[in-house]
PDB file of N, CA and C in Angstrom:
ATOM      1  N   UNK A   1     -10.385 -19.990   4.115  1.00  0.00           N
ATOM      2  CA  UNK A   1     -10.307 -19.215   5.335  1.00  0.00           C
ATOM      3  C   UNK A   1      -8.995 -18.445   5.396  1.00  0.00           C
ATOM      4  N   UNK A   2      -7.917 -18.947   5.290  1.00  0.00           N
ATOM      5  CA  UNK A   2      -6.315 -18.414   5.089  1.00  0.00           C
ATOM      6  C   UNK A   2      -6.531 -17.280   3.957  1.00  0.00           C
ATOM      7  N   UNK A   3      -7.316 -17.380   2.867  1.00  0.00           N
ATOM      8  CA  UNK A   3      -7.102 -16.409   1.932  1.00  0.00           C
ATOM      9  C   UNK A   3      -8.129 -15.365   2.468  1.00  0.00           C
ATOM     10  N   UNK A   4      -9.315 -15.474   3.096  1.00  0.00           N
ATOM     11  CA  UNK A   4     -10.030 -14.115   3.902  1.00  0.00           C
ATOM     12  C   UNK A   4      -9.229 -13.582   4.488  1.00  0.00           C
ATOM     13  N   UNK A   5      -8.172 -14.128   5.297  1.00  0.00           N
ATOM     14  CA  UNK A   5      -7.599 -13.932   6.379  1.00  0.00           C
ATOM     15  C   UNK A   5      -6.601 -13.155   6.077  1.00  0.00           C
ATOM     16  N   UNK A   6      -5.426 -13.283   5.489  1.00  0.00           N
ATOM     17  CA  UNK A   6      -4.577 -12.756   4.371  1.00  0.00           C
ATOM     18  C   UNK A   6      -4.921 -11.483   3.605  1.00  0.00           C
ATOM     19  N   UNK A   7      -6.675 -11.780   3.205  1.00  0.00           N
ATOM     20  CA  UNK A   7      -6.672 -10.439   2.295  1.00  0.00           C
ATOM     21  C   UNK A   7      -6.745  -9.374   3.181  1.00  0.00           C
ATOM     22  N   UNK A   8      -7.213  -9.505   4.513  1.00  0.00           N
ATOM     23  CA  UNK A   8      -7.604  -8.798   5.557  1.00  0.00           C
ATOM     24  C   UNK A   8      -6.365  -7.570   5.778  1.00  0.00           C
ATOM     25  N   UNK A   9      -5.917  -8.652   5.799  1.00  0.00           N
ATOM     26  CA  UNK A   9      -3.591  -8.021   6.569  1.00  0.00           C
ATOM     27  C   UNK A   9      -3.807  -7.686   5.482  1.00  0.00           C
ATOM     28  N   UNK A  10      -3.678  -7.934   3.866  1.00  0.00           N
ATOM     29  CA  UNK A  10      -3.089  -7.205   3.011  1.00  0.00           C
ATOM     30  C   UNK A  10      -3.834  -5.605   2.848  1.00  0.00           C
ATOM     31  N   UNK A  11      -5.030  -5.239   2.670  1.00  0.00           N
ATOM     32  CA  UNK A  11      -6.104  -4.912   2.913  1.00  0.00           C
ATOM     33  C   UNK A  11      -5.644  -3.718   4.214  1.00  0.00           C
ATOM     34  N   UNK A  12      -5.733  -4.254   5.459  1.00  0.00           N
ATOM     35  CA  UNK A  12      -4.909  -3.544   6.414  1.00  0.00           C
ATOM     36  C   UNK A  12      -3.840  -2.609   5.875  1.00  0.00           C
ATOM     37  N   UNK A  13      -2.980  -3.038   5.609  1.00  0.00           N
ATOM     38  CA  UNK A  13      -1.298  -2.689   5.270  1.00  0.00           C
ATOM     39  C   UNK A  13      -1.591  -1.593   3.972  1.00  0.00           C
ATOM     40  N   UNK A  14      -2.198  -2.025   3.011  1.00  0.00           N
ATOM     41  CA  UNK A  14      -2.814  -1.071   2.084  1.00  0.00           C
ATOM     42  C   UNK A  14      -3.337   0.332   2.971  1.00  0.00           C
ATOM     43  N   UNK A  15      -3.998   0.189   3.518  1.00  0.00           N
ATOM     44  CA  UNK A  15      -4.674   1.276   4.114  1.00  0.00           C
ATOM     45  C   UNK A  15      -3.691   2.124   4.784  1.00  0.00           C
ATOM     46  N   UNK A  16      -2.943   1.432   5.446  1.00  0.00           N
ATOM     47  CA  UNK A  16      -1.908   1.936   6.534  1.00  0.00           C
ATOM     48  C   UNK A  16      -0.808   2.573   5.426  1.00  0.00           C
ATOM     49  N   UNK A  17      -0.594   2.359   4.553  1.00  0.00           N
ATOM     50  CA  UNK A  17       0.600   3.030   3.301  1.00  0.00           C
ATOM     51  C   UNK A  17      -0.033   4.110   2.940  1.00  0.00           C
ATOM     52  N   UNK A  18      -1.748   3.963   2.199  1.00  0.00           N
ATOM     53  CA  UNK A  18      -2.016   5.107   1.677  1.00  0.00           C
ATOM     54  C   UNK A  18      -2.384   6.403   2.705  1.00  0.00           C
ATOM     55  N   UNK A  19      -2.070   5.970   3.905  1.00  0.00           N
ATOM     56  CA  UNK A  19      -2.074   6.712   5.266  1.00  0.00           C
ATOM     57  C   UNK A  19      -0.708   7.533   5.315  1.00  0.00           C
ATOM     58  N   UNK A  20       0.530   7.293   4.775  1.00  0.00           N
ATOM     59  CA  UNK A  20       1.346   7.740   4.972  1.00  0.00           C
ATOM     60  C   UNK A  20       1.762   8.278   3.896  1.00  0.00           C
ATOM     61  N   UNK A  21       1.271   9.670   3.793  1.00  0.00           N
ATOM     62  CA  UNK A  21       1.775  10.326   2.472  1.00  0.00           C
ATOM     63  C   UNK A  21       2.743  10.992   2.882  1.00  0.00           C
ATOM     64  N   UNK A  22       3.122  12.025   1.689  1.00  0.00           N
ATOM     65  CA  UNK A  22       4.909  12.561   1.828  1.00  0.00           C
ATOM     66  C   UNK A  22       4.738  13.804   2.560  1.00  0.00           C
ATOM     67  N   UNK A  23       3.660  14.280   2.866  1.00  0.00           N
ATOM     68  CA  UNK A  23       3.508  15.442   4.107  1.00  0.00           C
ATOM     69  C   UNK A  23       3.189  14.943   5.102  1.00  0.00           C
ATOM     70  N   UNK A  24       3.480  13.860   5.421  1.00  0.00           N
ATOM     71  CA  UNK A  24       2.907  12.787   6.789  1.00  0.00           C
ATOM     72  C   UNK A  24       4.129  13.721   8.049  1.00  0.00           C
ATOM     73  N   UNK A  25       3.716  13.443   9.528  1.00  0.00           N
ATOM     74  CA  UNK A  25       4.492  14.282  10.147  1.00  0.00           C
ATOM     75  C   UNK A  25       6.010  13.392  10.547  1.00  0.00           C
ATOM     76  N   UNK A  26       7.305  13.956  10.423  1.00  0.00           N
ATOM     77  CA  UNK A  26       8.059  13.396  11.084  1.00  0.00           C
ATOM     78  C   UNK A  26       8.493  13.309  12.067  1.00  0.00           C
ATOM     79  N   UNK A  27       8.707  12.362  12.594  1.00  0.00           N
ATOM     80  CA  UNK A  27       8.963  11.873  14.163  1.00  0.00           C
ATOM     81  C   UNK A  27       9.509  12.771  15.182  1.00  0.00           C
ATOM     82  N   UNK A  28      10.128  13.581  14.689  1.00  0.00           N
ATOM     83  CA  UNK A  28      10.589  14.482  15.537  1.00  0.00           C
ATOM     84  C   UNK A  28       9.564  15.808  15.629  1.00  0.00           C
ATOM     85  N   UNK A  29       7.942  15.987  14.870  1.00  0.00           N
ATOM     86  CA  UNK A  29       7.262  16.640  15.250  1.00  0.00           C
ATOM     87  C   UNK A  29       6.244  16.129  16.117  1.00  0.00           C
ATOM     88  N   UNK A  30       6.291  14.777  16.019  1.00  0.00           N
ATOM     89  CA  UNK A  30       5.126  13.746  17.134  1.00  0.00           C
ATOM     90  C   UNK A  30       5.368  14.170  18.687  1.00  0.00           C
ATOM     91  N   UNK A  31       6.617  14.344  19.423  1.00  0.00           N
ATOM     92  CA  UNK A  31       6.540  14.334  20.617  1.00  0.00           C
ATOM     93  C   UNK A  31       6.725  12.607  21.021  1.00  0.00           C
ATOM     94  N   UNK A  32       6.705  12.765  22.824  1.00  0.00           N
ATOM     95  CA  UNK A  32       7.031  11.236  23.186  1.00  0.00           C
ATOM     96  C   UNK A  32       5.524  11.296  23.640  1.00  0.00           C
ATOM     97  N   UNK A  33       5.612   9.630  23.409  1.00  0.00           N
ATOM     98  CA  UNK A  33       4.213   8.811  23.431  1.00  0.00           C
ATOM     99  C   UNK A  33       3.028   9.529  22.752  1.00  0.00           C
ATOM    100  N   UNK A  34       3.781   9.296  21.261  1.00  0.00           N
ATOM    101  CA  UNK A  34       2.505   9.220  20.143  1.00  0.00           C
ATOM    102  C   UNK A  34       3.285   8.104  19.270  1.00  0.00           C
ATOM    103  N   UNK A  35       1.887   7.718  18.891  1.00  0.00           N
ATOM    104  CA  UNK A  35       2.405   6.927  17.817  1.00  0.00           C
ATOM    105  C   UNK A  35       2.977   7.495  16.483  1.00  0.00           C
ATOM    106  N   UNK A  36       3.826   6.875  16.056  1.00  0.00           N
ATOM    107  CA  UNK A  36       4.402   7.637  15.131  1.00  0.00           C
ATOM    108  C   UNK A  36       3.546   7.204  13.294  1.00  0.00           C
ATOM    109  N   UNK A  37       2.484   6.014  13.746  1.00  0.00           N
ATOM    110  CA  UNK A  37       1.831   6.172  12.336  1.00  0.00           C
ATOM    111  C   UNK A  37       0.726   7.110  12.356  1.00  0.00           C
ATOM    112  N   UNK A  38       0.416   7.556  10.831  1.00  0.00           N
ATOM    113  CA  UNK A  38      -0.489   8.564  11.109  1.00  0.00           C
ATOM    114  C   UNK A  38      -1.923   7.792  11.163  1.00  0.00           C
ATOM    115  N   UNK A  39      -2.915   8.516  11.974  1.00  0.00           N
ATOM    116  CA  UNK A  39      -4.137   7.738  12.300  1.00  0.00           C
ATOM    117  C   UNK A  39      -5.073   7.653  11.508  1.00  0.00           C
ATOM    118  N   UNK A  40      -4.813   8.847  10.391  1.00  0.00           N
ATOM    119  CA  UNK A  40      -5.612   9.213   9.605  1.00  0.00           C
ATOM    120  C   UNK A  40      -5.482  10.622   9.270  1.00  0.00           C
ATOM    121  N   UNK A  41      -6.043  11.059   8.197  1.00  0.00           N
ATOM    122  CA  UNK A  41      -6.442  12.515   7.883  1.00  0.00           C
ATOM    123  C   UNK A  41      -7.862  12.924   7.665  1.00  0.00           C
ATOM    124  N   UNK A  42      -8.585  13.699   8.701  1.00  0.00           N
ATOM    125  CA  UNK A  42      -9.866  13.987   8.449  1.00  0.00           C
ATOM    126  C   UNK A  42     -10.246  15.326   8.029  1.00  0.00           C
ATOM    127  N   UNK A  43     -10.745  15.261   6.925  1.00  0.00           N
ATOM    128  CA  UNK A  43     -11.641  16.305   6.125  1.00  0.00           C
ATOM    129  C   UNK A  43     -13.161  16.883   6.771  1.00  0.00           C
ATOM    130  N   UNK A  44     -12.861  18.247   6.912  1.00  0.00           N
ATOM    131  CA  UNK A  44     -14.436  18.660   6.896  1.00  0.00           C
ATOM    132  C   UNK A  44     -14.294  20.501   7.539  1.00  0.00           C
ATOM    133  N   UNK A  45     -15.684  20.917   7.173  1.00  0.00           N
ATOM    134  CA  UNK A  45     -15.960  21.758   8.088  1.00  0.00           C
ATOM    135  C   UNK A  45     -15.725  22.306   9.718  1.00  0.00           C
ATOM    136  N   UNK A  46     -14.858  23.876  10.091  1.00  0.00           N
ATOM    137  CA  UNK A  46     -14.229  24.093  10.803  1.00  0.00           C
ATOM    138  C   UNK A  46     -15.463  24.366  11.805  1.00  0.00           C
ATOM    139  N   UNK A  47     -15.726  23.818  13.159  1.00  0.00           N
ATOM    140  CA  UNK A  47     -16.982  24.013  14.089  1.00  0.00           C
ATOM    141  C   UNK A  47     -16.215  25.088  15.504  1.00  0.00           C
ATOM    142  N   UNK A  48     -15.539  24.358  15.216  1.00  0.00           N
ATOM    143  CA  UNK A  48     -14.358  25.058  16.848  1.00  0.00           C
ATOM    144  C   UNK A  48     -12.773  24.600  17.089  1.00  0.00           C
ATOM    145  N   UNK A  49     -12.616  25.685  17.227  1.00  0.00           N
ATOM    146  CA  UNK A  49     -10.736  25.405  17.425  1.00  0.00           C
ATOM    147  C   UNK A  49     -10.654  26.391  18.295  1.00  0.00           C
ATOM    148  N   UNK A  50      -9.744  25.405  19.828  1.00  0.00           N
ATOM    149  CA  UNK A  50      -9.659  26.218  21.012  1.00  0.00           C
ATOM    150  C   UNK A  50      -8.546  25.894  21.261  1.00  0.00           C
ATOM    151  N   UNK A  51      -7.758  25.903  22.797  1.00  0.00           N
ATOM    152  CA  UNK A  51      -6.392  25.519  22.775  1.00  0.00           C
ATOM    153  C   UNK A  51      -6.385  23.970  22.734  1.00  0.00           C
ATOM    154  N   UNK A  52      -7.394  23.468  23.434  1.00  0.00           N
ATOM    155  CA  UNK A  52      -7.277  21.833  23.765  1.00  0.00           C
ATOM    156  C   UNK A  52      -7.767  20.990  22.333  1.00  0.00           C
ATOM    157  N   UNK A  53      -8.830  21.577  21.376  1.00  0.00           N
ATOM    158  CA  UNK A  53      -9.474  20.101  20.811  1.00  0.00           C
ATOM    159  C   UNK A  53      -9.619  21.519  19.157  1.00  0.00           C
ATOM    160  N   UNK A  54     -10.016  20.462  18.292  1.00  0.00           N
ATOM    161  CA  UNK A  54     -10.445  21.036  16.838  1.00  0.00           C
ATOM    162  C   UNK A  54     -11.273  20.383  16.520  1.00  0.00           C
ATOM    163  N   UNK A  55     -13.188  20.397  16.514  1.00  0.00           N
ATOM    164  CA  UNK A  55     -14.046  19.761  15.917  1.00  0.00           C
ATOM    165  C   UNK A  55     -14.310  20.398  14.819  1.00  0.00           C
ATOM    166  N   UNK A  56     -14.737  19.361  13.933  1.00  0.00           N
ATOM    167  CA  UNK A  56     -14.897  19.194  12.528  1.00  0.00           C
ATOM    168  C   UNK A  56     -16.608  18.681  12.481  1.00  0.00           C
ATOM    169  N   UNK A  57     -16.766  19.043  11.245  1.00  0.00           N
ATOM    170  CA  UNK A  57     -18.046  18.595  10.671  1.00  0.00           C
ATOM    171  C   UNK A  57     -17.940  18.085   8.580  1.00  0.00           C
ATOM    172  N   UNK A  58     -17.910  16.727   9.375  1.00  0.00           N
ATOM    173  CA  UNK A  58     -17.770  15.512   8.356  1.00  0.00           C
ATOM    174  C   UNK A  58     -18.828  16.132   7.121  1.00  0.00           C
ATOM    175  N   UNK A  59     -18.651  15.632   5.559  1.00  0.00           N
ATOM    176  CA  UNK A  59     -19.579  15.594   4.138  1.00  0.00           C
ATOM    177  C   UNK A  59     -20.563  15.154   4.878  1.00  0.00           C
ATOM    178  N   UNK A  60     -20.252  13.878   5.745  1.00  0.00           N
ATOM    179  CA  UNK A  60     -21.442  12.893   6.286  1.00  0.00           C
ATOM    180  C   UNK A  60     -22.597  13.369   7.620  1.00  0.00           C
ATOM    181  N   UNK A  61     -22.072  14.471   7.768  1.00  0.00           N
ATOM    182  CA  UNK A  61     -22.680  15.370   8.801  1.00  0.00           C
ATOM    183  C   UNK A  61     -22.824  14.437  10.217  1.00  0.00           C
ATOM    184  N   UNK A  62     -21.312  14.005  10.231  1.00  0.00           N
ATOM    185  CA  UNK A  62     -20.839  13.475  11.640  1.00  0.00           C
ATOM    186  C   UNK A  62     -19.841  14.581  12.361  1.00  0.00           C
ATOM    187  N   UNK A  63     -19.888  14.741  13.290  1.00  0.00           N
ATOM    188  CA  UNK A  63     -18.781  15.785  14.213  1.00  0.00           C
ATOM    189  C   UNK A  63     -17.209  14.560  15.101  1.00  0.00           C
ATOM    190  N   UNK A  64     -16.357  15.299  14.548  1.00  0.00           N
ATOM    191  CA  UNK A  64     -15.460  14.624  15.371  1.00  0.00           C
ATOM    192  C   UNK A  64     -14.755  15.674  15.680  1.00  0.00           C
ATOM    193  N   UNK A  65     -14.418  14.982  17.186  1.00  0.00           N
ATOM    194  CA  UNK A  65     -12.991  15.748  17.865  1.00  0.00           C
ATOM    195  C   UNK A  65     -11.790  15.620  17.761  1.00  0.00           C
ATOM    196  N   UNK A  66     -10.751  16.024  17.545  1.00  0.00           N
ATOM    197  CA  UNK A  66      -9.598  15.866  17.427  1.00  0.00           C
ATOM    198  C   UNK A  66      -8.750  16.755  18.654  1.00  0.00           C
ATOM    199  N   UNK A  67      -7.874  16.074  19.303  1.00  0.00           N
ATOM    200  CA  UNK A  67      -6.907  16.940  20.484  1.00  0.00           C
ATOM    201  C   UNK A  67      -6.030  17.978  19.652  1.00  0.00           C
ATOM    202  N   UNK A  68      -5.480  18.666  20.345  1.00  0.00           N
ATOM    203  CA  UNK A  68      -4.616  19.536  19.778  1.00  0.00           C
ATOM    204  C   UNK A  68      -3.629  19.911  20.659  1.00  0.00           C
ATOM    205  N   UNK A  69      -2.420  19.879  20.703  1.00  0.00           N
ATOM    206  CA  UNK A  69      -1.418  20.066  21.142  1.00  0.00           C
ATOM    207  C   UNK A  69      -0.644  21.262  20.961  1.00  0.00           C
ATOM    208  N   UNK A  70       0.775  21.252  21.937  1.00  0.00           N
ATOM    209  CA  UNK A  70       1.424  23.084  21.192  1.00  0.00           C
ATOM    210  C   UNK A  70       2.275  22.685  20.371  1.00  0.00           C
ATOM    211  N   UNK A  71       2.139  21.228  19.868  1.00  0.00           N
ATOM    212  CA  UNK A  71       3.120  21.426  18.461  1.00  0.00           C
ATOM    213  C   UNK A  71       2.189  20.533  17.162  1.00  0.00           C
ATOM    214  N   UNK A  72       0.676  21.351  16.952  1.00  0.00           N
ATOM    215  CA  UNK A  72       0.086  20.869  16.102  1.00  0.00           C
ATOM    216  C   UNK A  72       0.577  22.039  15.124  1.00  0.00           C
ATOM    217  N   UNK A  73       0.485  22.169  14.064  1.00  0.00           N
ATOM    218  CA  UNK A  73       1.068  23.339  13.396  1.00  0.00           C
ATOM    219  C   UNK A  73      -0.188  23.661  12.186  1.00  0.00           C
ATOM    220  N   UNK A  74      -0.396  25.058  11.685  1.00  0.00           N
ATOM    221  CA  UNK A  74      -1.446  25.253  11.082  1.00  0.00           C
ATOM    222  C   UNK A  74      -0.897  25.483   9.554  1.00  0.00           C
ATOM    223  N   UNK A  75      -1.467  25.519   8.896  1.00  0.00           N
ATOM    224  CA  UNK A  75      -1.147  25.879   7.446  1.00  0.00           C
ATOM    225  C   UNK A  75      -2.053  26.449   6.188  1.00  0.00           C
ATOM    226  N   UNK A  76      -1.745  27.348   5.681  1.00  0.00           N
ATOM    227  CA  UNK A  76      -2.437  28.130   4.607  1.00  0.00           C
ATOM    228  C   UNK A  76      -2.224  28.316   3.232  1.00  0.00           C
ATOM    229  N   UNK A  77      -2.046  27.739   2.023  1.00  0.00           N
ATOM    230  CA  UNK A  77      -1.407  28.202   0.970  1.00  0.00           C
ATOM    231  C   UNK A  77      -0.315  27.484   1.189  1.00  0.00           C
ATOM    232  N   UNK A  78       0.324  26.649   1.370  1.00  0.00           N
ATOM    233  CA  UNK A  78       1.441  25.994   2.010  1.00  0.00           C
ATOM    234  C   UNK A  78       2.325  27.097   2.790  1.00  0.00           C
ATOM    235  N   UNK A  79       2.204  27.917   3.594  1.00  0.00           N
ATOM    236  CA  UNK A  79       2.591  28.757   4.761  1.00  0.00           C
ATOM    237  C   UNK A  79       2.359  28.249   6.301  1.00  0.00           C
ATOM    238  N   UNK A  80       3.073  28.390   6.737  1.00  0.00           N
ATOM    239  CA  UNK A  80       3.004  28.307   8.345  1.00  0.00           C
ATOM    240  C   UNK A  80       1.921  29.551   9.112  1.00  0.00           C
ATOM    241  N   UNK A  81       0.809  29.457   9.554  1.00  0.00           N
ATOM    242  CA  UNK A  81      -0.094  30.694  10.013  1.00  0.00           C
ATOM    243  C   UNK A  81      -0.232  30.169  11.815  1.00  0.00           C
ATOM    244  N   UNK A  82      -0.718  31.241  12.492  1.00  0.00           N
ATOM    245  CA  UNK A  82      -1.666  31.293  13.145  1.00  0.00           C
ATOM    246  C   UNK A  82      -2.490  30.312  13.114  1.00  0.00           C
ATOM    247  N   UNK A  83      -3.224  29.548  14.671  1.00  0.00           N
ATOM    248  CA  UNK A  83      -4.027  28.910  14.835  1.00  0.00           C
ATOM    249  C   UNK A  83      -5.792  30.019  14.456  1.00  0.00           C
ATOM    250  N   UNK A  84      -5.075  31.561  14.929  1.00  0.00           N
ATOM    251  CA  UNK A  84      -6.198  32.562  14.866  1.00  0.00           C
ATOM    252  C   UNK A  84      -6.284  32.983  13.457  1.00  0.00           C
ATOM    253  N   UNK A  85      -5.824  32.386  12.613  1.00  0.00           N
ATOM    254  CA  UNK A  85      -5.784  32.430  10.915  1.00  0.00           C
ATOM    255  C   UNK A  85      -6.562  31.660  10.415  1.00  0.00           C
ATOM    256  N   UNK A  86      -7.444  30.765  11.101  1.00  0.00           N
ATOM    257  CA  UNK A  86      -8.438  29.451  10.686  1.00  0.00           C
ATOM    258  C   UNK A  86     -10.109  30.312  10.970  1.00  0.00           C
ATOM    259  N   UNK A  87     -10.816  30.693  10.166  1.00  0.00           N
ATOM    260  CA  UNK A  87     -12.049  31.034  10.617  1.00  0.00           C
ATOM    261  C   UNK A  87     -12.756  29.610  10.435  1.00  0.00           C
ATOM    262  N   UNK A  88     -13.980  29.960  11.668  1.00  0.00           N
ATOM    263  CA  UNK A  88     -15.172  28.889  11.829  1.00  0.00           C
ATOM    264  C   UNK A  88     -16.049  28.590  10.326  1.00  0.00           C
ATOM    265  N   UNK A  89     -16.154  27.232   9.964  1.00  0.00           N
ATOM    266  CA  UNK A  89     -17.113  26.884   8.739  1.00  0.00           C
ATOM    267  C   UNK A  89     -15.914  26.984   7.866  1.00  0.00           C
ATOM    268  N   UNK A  90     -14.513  27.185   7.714  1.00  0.00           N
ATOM    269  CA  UNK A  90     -13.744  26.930   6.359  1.00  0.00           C
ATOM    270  C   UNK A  90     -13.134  25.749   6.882  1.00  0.00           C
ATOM    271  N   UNK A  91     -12.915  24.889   5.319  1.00  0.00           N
ATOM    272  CA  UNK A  91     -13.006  23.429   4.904  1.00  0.00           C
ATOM    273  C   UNK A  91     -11.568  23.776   5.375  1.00  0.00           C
ATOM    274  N   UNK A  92     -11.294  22.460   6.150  1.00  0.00           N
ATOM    275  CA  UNK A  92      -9.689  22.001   6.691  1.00  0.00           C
ATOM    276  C   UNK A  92      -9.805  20.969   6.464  1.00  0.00           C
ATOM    277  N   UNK A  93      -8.380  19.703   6.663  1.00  0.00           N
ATOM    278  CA  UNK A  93      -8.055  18.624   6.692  1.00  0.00           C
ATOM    279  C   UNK A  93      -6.962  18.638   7.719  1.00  0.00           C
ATOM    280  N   UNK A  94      -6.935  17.333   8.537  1.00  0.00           N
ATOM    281  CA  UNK A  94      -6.269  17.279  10.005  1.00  0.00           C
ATOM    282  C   UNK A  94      -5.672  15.896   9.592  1.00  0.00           C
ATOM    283  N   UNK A  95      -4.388  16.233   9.591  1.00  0.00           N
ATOM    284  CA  UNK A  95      -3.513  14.835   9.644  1.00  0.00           C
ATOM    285  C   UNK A  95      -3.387  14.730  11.478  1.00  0.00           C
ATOM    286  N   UNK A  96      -3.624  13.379  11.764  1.00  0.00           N
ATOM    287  CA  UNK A  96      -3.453  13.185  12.774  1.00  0.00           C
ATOM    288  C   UNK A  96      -2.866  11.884  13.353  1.00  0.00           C
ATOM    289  N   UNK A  97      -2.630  11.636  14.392  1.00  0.00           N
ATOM    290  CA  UNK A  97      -2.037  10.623  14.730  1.00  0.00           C
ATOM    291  C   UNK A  97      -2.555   9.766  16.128  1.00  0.00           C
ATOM    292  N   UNK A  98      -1.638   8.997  16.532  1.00  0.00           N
ATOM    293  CA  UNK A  98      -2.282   8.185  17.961  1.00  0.00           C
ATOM    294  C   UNK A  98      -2.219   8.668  18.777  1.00  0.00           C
ATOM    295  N   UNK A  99      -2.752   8.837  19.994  1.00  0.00           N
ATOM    296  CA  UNK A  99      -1.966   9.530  21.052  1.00  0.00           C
ATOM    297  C   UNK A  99      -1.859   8.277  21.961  1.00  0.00           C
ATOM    298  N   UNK A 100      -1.357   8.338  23.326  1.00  0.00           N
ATOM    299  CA  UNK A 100      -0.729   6.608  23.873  1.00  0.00           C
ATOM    300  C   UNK A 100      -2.277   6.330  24.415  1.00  0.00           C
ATOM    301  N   UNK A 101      -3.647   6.815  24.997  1.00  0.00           N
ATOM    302  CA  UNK A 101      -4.839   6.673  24.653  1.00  0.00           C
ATOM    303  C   UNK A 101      -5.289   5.977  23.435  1.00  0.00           C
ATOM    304  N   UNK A 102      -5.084   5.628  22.169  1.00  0.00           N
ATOM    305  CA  UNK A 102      -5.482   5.906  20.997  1.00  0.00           C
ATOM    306  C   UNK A 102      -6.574   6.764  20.398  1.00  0.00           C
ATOM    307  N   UNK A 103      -6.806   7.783  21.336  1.00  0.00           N
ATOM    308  CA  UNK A 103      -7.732   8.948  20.672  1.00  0.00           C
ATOM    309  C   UNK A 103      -6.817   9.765  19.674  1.00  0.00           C
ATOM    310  N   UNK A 104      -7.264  10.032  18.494  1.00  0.00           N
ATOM    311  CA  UNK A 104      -6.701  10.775  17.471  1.00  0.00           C
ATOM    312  C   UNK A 104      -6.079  12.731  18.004  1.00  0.00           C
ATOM    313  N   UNK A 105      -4.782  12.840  18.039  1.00  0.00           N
ATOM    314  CA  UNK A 105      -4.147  13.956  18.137  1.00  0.00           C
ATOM    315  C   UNK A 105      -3.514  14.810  16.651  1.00  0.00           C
ATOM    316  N   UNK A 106      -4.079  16.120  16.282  1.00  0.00           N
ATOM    317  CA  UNK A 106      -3.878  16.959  15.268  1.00  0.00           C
ATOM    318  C   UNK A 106      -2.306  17.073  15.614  1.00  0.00           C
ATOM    319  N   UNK A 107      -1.740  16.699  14.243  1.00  0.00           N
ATOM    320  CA  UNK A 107      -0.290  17.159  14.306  1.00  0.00           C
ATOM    321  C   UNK A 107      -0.626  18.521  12.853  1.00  0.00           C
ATOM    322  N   UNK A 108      -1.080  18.269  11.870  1.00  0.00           N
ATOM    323  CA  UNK A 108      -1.115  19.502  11.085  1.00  0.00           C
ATOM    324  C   UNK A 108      -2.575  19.280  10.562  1.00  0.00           C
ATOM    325  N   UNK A 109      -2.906  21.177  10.706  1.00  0.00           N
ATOM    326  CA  UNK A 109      -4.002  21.172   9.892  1.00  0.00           C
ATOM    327  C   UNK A 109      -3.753  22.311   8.899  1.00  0.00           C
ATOM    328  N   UNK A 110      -4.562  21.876   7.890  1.00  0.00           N
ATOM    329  CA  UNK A 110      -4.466  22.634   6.532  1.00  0.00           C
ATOM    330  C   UNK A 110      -5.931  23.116   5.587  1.00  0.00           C
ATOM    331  N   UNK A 111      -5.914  24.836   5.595  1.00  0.00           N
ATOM    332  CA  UNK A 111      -6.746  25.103   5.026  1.00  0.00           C
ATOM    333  C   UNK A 111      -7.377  24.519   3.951  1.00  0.00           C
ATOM    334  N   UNK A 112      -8.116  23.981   3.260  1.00  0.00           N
ATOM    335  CA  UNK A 112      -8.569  23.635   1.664  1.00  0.00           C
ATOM    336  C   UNK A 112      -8.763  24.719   0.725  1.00  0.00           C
ATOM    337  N   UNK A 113      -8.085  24.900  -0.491  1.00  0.00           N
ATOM    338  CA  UNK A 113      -8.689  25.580  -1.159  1.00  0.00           C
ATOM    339  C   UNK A 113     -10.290  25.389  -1.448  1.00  0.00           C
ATOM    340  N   UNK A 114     -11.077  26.542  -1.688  1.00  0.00           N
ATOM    341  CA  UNK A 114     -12.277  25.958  -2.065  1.00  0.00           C
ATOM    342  C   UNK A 114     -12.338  26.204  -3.723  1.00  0.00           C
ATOM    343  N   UNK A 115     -13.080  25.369  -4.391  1.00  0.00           N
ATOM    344  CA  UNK A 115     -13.349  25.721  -5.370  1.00  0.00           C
ATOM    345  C   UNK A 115     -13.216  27.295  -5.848  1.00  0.00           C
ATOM    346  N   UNK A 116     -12.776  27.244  -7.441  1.00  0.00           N
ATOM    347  CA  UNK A 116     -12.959  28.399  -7.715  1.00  0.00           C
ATOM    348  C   UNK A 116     -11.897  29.631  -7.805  1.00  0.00           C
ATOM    349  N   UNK A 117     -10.887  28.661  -6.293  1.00  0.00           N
ATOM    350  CA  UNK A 117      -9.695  29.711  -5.935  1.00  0.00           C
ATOM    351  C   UNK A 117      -8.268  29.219  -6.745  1.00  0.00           C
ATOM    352  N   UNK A 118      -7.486  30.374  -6.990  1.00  0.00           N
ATOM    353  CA  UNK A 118      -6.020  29.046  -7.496  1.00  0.00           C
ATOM    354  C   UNK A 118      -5.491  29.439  -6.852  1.00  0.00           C
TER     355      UNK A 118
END
């Protein structure tokens, strides 16, 4: 039982590291009352991006929402763009984080290359 239990936390903690990669946001782009680990990064298809939220459409053809804030920041080619630089249906990825809710808040999103392009 101790070793289910254990692998669980280890297991956990794993997840939570490969969560924090080296473009993860730093603390001083979170704002107060967010969590400062990242919640995740979600991949998919661009459905809508307005001032408040950015839905996505998952490989798995699930829709999620993500909040958006005025210091989510956009990115292209590794450039700083326009939120109005993102057209509808191109592949993004949304690093995001906690918000004191724990609903997931976009701190950066980033175009995908698609295939094909260098």
């Amino acid at each position: 039982m101790l070793g289910v239990v254990l692998g669980v936390v280890l297991a956990g903690w794993n997840l939570q590291a490969q969560r924090r990669r080296s473009n993860a946001p730093r603390s001083e782009e979170l704002g107060a009352g967010v969590n400062e680990s990242l919640a995740g990064t979600f991949h998919g298809k661009l459905k809508d991006l307005n001032g408040k939220e950015i839905v996505l459409q998952t490989a798995e053809d699930q829709t999620v929402v993500i909040r958006r804030s005025r210091k989510t920041k956009f990115w292209r080619d590794g450039k700083e763009i326009k939120a109005s630089g993102i057209k509808v249906d191109e592949m993004v990825s949304v690093d995001a984080v906690e918000d004191v809710d724990l609903k997931p808040i976009a701190v950066r999103v980033t175009v995908e290359k698609t295939r094909g392009t260098t």
